[in-house]
Protein backbone atom coordinates (compact mmCIF):
# COMPACT_ATOMS: atom_id res chain seq x y z
CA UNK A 1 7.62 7.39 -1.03
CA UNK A 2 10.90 6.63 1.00
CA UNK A 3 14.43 7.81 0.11
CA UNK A 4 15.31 5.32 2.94
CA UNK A 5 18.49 3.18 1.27
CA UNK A 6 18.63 0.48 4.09
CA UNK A 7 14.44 0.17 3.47
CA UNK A 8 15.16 -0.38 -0.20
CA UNK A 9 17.93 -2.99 0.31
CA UNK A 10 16.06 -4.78 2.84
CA UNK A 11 12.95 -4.65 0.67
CA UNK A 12 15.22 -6.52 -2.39
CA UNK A 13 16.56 -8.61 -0.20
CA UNK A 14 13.03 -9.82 0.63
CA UNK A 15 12.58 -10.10 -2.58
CA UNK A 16 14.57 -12.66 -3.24
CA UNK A 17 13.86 -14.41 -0.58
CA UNK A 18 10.16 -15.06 -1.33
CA UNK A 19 10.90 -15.54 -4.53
CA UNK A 20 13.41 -18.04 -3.88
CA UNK A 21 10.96 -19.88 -1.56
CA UNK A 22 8.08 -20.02 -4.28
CA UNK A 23 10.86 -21.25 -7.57
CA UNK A 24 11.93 -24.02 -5.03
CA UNK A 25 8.21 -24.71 -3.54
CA UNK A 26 7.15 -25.36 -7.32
CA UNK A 27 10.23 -26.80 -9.17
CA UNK A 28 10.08 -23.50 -10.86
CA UNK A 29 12.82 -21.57 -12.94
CA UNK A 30 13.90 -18.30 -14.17
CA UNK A 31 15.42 -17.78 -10.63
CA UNK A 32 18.61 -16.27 -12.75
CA UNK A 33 16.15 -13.44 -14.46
CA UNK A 34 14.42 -12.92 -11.42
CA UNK A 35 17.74 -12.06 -9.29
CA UNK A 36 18.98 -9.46 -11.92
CA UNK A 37 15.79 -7.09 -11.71
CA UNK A 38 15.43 -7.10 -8.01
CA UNK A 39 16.92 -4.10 -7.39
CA UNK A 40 14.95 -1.95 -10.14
CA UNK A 41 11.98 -3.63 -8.97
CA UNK A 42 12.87 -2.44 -4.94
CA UNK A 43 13.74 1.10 -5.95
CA UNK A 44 10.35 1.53 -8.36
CA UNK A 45 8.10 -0.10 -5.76
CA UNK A 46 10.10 1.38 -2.78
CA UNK A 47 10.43 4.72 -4.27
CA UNK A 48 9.68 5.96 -7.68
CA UNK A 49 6.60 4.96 -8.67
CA UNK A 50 3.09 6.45 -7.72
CA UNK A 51 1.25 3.70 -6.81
CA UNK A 52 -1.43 2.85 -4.25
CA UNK A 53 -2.09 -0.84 -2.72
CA UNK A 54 -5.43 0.07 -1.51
CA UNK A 55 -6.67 1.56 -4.73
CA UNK A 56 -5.11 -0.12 -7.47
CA UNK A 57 -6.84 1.16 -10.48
CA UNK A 58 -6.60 4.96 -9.13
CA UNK A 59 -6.60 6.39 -12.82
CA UNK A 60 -3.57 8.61 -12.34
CA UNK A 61 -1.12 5.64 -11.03
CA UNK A 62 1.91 5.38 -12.38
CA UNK A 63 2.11 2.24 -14.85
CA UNK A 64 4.66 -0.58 -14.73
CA UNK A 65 4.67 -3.17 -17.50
CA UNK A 66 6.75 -6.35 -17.10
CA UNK A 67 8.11 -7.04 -20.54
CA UNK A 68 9.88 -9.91 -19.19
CA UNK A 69 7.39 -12.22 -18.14
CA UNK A 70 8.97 -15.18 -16.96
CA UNK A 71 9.88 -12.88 -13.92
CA UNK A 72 6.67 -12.80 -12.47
CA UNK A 73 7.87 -14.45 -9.26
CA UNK A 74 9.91 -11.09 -8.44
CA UNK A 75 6.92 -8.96 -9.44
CA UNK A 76 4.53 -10.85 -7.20
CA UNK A 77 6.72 -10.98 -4.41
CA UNK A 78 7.14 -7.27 -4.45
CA UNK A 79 3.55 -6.51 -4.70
CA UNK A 80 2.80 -8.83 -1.68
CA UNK A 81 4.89 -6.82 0.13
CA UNK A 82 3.60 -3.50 -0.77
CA UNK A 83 0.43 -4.46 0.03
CA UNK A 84 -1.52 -5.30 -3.12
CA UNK A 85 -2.32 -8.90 -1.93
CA UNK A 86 -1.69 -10.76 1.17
CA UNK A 87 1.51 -12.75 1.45
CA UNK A 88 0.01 -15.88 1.86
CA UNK A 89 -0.85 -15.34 -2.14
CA UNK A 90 3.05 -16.43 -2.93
CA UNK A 91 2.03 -19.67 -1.09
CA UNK A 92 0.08 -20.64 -3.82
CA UNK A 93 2.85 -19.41 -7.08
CA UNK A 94 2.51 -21.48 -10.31
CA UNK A 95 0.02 -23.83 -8.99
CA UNK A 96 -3.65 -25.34 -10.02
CA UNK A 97 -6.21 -22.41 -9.61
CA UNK A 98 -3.38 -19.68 -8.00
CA UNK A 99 -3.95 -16.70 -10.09
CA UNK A 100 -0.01 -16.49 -9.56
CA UNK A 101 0.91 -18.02 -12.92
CA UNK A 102 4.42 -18.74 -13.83
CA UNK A 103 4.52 -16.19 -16.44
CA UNK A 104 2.85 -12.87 -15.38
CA UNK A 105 -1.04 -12.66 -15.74
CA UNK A 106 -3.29 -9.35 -14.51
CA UNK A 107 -6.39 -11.41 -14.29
CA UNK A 108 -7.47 -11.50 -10.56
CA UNK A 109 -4.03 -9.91 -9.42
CA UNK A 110 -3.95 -6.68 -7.97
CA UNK A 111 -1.35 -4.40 -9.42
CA UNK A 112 -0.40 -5.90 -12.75
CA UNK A 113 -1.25 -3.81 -15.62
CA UNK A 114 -1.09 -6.71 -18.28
CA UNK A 115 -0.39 -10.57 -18.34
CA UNK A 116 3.17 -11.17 -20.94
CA UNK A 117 5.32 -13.80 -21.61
CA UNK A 118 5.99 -14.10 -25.48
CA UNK A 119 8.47 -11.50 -25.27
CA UNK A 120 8.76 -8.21 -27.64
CA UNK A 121 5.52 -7.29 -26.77
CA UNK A 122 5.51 -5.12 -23.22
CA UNK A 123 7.07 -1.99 -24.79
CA UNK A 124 4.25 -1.52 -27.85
CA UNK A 125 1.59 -1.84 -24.50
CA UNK A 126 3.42 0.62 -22.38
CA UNK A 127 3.90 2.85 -25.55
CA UNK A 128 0.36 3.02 -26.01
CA UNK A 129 -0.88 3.69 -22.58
CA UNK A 130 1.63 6.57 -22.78
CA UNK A 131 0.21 7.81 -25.61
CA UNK A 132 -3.49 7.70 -23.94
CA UNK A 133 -1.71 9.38 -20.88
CA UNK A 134 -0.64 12.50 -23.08
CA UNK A 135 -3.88 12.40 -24.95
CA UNK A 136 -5.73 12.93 -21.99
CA UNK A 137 -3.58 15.07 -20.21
CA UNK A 138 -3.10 12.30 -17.28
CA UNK A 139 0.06 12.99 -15.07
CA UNK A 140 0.97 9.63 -15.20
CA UNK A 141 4.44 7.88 -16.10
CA UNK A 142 4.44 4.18 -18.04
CA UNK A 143 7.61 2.54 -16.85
CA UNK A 144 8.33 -0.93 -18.94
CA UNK A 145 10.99 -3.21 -17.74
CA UNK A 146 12.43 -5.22 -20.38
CA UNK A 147 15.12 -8.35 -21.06
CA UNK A 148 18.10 -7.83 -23.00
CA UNK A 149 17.26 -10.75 -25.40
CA UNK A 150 13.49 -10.25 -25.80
CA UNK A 151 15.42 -7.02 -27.88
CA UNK A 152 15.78 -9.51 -30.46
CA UNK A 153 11.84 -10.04 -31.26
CA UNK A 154 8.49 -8.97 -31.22
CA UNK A 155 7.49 -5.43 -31.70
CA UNK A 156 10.42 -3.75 -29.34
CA UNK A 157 12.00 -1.64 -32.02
CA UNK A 158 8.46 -0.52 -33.96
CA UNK A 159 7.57 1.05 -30.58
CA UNK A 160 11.06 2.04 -30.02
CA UNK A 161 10.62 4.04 -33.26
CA UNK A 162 7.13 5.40 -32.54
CA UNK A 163 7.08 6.36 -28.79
CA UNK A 164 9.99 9.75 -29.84
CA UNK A 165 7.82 10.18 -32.96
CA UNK A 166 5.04 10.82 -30.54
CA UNK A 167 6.91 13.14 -27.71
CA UNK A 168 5.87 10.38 -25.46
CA UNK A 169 8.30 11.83 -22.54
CA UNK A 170 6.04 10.21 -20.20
CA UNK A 171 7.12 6.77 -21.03
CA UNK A 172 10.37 4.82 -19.43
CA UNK A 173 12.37 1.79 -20.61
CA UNK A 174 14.64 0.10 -18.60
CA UNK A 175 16.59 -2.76 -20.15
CA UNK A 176 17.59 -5.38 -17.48
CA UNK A 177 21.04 -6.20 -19.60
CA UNK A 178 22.39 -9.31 -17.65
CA UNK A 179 23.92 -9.94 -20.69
CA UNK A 180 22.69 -13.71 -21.06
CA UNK A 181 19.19 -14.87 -22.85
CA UNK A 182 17.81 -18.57 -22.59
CA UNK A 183 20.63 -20.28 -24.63
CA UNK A 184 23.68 -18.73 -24.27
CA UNK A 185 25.08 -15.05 -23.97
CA UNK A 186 23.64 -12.08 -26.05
CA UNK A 187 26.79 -11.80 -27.49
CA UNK A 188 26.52 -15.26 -28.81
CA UNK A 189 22.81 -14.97 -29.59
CA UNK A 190 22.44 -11.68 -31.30
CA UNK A 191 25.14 -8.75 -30.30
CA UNK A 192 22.79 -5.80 -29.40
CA UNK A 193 26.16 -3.67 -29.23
CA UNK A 194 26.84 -0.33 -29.11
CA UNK A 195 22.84 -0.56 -27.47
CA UNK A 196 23.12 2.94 -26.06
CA UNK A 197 23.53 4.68 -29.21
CA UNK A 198 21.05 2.34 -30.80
CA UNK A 199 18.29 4.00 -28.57
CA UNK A 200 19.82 7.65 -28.85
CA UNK A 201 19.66 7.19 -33.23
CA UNK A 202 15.74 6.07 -32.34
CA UNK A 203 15.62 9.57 -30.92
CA UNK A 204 15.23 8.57 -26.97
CA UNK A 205 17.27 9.61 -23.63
CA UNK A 206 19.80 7.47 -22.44
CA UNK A 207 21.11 6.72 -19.05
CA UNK A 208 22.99 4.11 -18.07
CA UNK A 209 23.54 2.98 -14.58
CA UNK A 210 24.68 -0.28 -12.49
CA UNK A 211 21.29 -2.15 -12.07
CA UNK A 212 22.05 -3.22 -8.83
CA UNK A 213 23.04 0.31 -6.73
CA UNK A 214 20.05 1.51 -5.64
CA UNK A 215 21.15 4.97 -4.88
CA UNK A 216 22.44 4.89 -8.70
CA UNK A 217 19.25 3.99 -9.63
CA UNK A 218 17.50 6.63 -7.74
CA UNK A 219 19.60 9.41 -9.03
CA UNK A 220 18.58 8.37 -12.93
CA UNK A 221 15.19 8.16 -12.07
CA UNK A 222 15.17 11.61 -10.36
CA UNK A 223 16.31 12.41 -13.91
CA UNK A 224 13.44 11.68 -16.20
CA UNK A 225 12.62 13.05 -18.35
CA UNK A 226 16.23 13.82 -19.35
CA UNK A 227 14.85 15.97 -22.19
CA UNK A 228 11.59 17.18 -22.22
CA UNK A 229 9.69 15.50 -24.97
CA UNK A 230 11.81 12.90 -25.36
CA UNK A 231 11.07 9.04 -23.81
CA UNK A 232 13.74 7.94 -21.78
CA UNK A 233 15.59 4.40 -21.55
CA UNK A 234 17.62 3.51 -18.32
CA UNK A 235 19.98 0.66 -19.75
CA UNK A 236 20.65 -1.08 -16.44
CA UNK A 237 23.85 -3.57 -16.56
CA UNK A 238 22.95 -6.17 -13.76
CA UNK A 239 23.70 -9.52 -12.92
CA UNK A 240 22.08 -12.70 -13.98
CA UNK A 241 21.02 -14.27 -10.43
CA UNK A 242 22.45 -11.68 -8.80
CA UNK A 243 22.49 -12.11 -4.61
CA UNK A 244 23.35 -15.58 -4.19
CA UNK A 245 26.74 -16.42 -5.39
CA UNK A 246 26.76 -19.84 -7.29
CA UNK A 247 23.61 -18.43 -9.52
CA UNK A 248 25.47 -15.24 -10.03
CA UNK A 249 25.98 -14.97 -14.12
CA UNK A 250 25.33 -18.52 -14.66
CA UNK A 251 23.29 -19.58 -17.94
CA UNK A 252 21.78 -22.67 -15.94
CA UNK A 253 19.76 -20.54 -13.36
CA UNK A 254 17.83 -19.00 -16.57
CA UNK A 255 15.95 -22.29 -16.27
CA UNK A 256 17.16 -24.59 -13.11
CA UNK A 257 15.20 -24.45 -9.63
CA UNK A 258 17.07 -24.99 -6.54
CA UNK A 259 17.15 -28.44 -4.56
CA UNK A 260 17.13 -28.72 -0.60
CA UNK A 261 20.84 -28.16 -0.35
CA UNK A 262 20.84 -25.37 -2.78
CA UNK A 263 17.95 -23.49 -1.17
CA UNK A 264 19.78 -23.77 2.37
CA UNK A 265 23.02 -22.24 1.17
CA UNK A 266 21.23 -19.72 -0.85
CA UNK A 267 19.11 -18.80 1.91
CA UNK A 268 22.99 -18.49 4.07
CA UNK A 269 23.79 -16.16 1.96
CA UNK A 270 20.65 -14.35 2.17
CA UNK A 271 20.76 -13.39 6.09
CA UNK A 272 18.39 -16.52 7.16
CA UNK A 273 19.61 -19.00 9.38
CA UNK A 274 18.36 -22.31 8.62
């Protein structure tokens, strides 16, 4: 895998670009929580994980579970452009028959490791597959990408508790904390303040890291497992739509799609001429 910067940049950039093109093709949304995982989602697939297009169920591949399901427009568009699927596939996002659903499905799509959506649920998955990893003596890493807000529900903090109990140092969370959930900030939601030393009293690693440097990002995953037997969270502060600036920590792009006008400015601001 590449240590190339300018490859990973260009590779988010991308990114968004495809994914803007399929929310606005479809009337779409979660744009906003799409935007502020781009940039984890460049570095893992650009450079961290081990992964292989042409052989996606290779046994000892490294595992990425989106948590977050509404983003499945980001994880599709990255895939497509590693190679797991042609890039034609985004042509057909969140339509009748398209095995690109609007929330994140593994049946038929090559490269996704489970279908989620009702959140709180990703992290209990990845926690188990990390726990068959070390059973088996597999060299694989489980990497789950998580919302800030979806820490408010499901079965996050039961596997939060479990995957230390376990020594499960094989196994990485990474919050996406843009800081803003469906209806309002997290702060008005449900505080998850002082989250860092939330995870440490759990008994996990803790690094925490702008969400949108990918050189940052690099340098904490170089780092894992900060302490051997220990699972590791990389709280990544990012920005909701992050990349185009009137979506950039806006509540409405957690739900709104872009009209004609919209997309044209957006895709300005995005390097394409239109």
């Amino acid at each position: 895998m590449t240590r190339d910067l300018d490859f990973i940049r260009e590779l988010a950039r991308r990114i968004r670009l495809h994914t803007l093109r399929m929310v606005h093709a479809t009337k779409a949304s979660h744009i906003g929580s799409c935007f502020s995982m781009t940039d984890i989602l460049a570095v893992l697939y650009g450079s961290v994980l081990r992964v292989n297009p042409r052989r996606p169920e290779w046994d000892d591949r490294d595992r990425f579970v989106l948590s977050k399901g509404h983003g499945a427009a980001a994880i599709y568009a990255v895939l497509a452009e590693r190679g797991f699927f042609p890039l034609a596939w985004l042509d057909t996002f969140c339509r009748d028959g398209s095995h690109l659903a609007g929330h994140i499905t593994h049946h038929g799509v090559p490269g996704v490791e489970m279908s989620s959506g009702s959140l709180g649920h990703g992290l209990s998955t990845a926690t188990g597959m990390a726990l068959a990893g070390k059973s088996d003596a597999r060299p694989y890493r489980v990497y789950a990408l998580l919302s800030d807000g979806e820490l408010d529900e499901g079965s996050s903090w039961e596997a939060i508790l479990f995957a230390p109990h376990h020594k499960l140092d094989n196994l990485v969370a990474i919050v996406d904390y843009n800081k803003i959930q469906s209806f309002g900030t997290v702060d008005e939601v449900l505080p998850l303040d002082p989250l860092a030393d939330k995870w440490r009293a759990f008994g996990w690693s803790v690094l925490e890291v702008d969400g949108h440097d990918p050189e940052a990002l690099l340098a904490a995953f170089d780092q894992v497992p900060l302490v051997a037997g220990r699972p590791t969270v990389v709280i990544a502060h990012t920005v909701k739509g992050k990349g185009v600036s009137f979506m950039e920590d806006k509540l409405a792009w957690h739900y709104k799609s872009p009209d004609d006008a919209q997309l044209a400015t957006a895709y300005h601001e995005l390097g394409v001429a239109t």
